[in-house]
Protein backbone atom coordinates (compact mmCIF):
# COMPACT_ATOMS: atom_id res chain seq x y z
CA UNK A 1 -12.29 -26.03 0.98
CA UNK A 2 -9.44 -24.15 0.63
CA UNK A 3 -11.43 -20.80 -0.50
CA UNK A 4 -12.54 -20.63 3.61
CA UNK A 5 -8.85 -20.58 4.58
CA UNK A 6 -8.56 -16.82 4.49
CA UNK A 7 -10.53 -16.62 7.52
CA UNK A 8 -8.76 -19.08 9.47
CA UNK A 9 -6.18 -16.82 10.55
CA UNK A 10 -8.28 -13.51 11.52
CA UNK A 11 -7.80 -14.53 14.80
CA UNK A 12 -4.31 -14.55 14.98
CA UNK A 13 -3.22 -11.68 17.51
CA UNK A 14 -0.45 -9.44 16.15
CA UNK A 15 1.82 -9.10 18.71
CA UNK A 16 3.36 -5.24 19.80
CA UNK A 17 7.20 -6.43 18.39
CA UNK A 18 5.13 -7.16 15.16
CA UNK A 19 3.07 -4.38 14.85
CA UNK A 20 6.31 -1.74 15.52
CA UNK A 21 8.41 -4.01 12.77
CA UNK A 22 5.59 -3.53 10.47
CA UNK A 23 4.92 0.04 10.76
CA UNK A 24 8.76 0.41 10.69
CA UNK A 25 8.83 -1.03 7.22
CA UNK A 26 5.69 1.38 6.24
CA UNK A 27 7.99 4.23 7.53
CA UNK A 28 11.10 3.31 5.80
CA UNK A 29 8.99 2.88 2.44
CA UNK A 30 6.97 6.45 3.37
CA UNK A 31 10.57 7.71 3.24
CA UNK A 32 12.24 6.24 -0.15
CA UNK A 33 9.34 6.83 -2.17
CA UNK A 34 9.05 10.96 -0.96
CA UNK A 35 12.59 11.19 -1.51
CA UNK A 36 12.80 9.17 -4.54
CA UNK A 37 9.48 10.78 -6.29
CA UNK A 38 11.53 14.15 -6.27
CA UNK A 39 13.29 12.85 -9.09
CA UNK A 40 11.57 12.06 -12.94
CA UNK A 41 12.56 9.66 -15.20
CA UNK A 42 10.72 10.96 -17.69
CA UNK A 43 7.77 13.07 -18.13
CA UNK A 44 5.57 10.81 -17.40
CA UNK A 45 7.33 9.06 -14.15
CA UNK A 46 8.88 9.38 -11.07
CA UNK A 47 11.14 6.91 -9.07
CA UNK A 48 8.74 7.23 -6.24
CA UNK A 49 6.56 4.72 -8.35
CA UNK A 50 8.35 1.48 -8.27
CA UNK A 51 9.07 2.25 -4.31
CA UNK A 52 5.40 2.97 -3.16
CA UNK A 53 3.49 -0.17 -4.36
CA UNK A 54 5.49 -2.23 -2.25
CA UNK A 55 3.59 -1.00 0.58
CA UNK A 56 0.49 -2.05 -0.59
CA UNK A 57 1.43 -5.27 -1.33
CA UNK A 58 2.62 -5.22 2.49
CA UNK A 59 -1.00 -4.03 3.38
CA UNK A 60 -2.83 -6.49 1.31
CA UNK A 61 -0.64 -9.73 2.65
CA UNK A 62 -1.22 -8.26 6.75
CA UNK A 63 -4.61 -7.74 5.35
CA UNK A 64 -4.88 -11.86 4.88
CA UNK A 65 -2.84 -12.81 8.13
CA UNK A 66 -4.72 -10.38 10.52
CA UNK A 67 -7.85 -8.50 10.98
CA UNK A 68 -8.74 -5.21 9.85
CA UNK A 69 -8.18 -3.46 13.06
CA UNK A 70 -5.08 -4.57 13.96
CA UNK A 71 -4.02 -4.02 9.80
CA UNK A 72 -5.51 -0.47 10.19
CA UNK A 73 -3.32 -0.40 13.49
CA UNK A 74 0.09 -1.04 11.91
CA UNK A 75 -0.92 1.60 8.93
CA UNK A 76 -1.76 4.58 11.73
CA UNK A 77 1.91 3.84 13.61
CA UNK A 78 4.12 3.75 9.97
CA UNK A 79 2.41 7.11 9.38
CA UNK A 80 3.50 8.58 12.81
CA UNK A 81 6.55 6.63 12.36
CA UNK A 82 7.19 8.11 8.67
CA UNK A 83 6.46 11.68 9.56
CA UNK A 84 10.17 12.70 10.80
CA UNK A 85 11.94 11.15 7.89
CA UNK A 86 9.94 12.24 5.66
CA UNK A 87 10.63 16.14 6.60
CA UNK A 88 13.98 14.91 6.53
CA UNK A 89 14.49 13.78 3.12
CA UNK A 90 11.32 15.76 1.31
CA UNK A 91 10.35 18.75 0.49
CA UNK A 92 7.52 20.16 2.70
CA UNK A 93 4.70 20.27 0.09
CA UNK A 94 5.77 16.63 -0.58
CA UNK A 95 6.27 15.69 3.11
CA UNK A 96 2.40 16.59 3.28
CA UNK A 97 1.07 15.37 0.79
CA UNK A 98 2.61 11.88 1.49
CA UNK A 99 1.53 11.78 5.16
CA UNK A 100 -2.18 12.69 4.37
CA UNK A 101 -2.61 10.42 1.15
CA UNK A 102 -0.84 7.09 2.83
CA UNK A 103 -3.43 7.86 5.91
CA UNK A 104 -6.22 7.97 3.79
CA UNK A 105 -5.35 5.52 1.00
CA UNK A 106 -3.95 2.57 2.76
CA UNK A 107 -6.91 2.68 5.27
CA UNK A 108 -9.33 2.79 2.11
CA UNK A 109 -6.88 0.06 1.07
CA UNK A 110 -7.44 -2.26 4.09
CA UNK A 111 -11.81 -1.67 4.51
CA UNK A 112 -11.51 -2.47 0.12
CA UNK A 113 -9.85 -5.71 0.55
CA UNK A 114 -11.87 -6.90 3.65
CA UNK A 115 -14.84 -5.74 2.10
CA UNK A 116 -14.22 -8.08 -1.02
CA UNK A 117 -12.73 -11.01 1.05
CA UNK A 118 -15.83 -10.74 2.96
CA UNK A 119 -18.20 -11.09 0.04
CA UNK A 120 -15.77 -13.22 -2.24
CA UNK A 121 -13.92 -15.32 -0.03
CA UNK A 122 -12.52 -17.62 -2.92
CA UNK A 123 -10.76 -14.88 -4.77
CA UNK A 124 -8.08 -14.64 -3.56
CA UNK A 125 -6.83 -12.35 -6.39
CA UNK A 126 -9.89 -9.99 -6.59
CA UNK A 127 -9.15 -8.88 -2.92
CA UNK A 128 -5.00 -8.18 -3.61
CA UNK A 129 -5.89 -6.20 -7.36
CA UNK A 130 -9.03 -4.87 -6.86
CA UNK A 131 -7.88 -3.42 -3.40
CA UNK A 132 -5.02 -2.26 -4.61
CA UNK A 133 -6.07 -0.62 -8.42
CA UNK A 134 -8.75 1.21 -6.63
CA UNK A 135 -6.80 2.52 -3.94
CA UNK A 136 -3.49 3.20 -6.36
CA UNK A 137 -5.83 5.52 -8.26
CA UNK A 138 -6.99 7.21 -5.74
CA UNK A 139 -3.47 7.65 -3.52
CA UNK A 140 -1.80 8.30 -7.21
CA UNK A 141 -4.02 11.07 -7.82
CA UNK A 142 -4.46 12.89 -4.22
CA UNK A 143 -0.48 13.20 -4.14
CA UNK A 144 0.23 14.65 -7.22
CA UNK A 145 -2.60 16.74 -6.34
CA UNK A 146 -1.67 18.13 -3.38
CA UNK A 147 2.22 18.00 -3.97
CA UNK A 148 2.32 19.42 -7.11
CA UNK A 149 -0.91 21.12 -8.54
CA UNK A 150 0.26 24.84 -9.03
CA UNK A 151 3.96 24.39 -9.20
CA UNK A 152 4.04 22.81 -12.70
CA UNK A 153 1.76 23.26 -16.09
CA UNK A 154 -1.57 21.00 -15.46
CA UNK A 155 -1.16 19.34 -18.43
CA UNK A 156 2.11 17.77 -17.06
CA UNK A 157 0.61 16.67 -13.77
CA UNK A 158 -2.22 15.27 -15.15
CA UNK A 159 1.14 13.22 -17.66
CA UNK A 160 2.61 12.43 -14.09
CA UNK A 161 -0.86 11.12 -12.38
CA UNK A 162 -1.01 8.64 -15.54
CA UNK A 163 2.38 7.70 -15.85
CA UNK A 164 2.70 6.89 -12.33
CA UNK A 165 -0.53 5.13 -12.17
CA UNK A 166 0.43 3.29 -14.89
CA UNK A 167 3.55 2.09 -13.52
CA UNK A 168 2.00 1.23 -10.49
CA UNK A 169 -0.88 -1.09 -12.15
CA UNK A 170 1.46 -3.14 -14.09
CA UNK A 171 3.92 -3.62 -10.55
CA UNK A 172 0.33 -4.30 -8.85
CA UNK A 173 -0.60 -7.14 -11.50
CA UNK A 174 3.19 -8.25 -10.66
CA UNK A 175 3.15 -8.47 -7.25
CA UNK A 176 0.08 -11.09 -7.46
CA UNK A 177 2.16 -14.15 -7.22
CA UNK A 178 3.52 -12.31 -4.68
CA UNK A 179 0.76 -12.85 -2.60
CA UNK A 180 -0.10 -16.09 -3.09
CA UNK A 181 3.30 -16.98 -1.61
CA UNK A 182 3.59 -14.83 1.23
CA UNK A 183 -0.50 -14.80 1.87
CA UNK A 184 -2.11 -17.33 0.37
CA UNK A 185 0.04 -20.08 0.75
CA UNK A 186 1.99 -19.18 3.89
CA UNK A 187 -1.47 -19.87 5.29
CA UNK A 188 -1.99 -23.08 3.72
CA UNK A 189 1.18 -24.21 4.98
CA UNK A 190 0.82 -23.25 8.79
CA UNK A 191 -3.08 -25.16 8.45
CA UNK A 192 -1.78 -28.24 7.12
CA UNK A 193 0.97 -28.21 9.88
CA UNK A 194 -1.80 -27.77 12.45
């Protein structure tokens, strides 16, 4: 019984105060990560990839608690939120970049995971990872892409695309327990309150 839970709460209305606070966090991370992925720590990594994954992680857990729209909702108004900040503390190409790939990639990121809660309700974990790798690959590659492709030697993008990808699997397959606690079982608990 407890594989049906995840649709318990997709009527629960996200209230405005929530949906600001939310996109405010989105913002805040828009802004660490294109500051922080300025800087390498190696060849193959920038800082900017142990920031970034946190917001899918956000995504995937508002994904649970609320309904696509209003998910989808909260992504569009961190994005307009994240936009001065991020010409604040990032380069322009960067600033760009960022904006356009968090649009895309964290909507792809929201249809993915309702898409496989929709068809495999139970799995709790297939919805957070598979959501998640897929989108990671894509976001990963579309910013390096369009921040960096010209301004450095190809083969050293194509290093960074890896690296960072990489790094953001293994903090994806991390951030599964995650989750569970503030997902899964948050929900469990408020049900067997109720």
């Amino acid at each position: 019984m407890w594989y049906n839970l995840g649709f318990i709460n997709q009527r629960k209305i996200m209230t405005t105060r929530q949906t600001y606070m939310y996109a405010g966090v989105f913002a805040i991370i828009i802004a660490l990560a294109n500051y922080t992925v300025q800087f390498p720590i190696n060849e193959w990594l920038t800082y900017g990839a142990l920031m970034y994954p946190l917001s899918f992680l956000i995504t995937d857990v508002l994904s649970e608690r609320y309904n696509k729209a209003q998910t989808l909702k909260v992504v569009r108004i961190g994005v307009i939120l994240a936009i001065v900040p991020t010409l604040m503390v990032a380069d322009g190409r960067i600033a760009f970049a960022s904006i356009v790939t968090f649009f895309l990639i964290q909507q792809l990121d929201v249809v993915i995971f309702h898409a496989l809660k929709a068809r495999f309700a139970p799995l709790w974990w297939l919805r957070n990872n598979g959501s998640t790798l897929t989108s990671q690959f894509f976001d990963t590659s579309l910013f390096f892409i369009l921040a960096f492709a010209g301004t450095m030697p190809t083969q050293m993008l194509i290093k960074l695309i890896i690296g960072d990808y990489l790094v953001k699997v293994v903090l994806a397959l991390l951030d599964t327990p995650f989750f569970y606690l503030f997902a899964i079982k948050y929900q469990n608990r408020n049900i067997s309150k109720a």
